[in-house]
Protein backbone atom coordinates (compact mmCIF):
# COMPACT_ATOMS: atom_id res chain seq x y z
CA UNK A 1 135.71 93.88 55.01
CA UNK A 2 135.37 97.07 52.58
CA UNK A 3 134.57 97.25 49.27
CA UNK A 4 136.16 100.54 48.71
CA UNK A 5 138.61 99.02 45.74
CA UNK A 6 136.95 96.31 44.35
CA UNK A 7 135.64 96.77 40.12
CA UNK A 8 132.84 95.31 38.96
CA UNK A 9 131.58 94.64 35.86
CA UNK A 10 127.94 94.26 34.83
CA UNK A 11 127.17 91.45 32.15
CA UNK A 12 126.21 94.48 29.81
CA UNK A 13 129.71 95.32 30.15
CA UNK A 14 131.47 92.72 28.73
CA UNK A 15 128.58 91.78 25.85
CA UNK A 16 129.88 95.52 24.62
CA UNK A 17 133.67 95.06 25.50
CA UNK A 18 133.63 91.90 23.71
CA UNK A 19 131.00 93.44 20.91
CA UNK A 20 133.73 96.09 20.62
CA UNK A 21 136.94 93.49 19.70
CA UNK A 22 134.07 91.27 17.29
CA UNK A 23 133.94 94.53 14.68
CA UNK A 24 137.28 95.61 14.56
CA UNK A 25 139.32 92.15 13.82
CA UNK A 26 142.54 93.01 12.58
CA UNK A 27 143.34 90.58 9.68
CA UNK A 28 139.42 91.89 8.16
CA UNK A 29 137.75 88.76 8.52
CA UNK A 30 134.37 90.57 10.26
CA UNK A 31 134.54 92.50 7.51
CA UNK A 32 134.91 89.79 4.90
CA UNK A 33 132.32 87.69 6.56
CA UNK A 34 129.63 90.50 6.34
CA UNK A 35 130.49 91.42 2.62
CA UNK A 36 129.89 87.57 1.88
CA UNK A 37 126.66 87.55 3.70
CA UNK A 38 125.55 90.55 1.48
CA UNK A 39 126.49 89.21 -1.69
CA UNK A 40 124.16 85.52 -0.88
CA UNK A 41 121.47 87.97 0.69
CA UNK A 42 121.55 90.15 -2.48
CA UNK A 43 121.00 87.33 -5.01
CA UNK A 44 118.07 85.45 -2.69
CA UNK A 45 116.20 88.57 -2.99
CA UNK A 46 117.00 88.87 -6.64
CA UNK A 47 119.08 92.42 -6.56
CA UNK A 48 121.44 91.76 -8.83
CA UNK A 49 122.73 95.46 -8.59
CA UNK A 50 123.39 94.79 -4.84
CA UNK A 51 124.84 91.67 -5.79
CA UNK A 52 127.38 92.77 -8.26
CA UNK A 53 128.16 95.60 -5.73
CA UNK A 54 128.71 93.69 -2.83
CA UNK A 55 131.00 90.95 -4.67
CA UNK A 56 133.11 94.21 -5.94
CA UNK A 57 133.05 95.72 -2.36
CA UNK A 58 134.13 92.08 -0.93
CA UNK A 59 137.12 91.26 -3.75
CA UNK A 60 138.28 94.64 -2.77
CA UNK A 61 138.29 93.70 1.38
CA UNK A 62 139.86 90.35 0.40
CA UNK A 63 142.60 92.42 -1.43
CA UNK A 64 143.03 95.04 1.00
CA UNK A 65 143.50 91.80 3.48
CA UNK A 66 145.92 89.38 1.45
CA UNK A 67 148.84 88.44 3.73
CA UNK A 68 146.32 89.13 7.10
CA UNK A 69 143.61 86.98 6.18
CA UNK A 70 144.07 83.24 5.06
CA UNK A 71 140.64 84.25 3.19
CA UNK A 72 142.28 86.12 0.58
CA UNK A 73 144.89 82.80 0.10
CA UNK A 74 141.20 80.76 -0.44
CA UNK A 75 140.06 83.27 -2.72
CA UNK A 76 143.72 83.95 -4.48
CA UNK A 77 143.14 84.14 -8.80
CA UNK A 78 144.83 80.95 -8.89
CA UNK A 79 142.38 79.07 -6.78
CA UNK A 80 138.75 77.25 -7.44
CA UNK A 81 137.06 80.22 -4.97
CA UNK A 82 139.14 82.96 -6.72
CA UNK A 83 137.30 81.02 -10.38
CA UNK A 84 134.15 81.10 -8.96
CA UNK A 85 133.76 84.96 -8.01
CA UNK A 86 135.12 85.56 -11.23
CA UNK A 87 132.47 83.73 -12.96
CA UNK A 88 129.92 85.04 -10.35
CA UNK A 89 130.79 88.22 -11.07
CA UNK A 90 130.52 87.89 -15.12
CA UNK A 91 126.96 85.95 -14.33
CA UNK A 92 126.06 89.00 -12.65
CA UNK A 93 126.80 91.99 -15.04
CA UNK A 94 125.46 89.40 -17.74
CA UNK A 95 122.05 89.39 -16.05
CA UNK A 96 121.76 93.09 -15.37
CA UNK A 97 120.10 94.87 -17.86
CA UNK A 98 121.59 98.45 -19.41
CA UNK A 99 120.37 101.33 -17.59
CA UNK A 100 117.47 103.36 -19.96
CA UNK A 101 118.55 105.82 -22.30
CA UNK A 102 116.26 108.31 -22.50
CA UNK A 103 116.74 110.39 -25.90
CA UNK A 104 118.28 113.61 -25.80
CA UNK A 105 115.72 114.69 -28.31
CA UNK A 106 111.93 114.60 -28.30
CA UNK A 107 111.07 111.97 -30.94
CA UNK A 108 109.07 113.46 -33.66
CA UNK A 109 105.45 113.19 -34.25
CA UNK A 110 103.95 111.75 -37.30
């Protein structure tokens, strides 16, 4: 029997074919999920900056999401999870110190 019109697929194939439709989710929850993951990986290393970053970059996601995502219902103002980023996110700025002024002026000698 010939082959002549048979496809096959190698098992590299489909790990990038299915790769492909794991990164580009269209209600944003890959998206979400990462910018969670940086947030928690931010604060166990203690980079507050990347912390307070990521929460911003992932409260804009879950906005840019509402209606797509039932995330952005779980993390709506009005609910416990929508409380806690809030207070995460005041936690945050209160822990990171102002950046250095340095004066605009030499300071005098004496």
């Amino acid at each position: 029997m010939p082959v002549e019109n048979q496809f096959f697929m190698t098992v590299s194939n489909v790990g990038s074919t299915a790769n492909a439709y794991q990164t580009q989710s269209p209600d944003g929850f890959n998206q979400l999920f990462k910018d969670f993951k940086g947030i928690g990986s931010a604060i166990q290393s203690g980079d507050l900056t990347t912390a307070a970053s990521a929460l911003t970059t992932f409260q804009s996601d879950l906005q840019s999401n509402t209606g797509k995502n039932p995330l952005s219902q779980l993390f709506s103002n009005n609910s416990t999870l929508g409380t806690d980023l809030t207070n995460l996110q005041t936690a945050l700025k209160s822990m990171i110190p102002p950046p250095r002024r340095t004066p605009s002026k030499p300071w005098p000698r004496i």
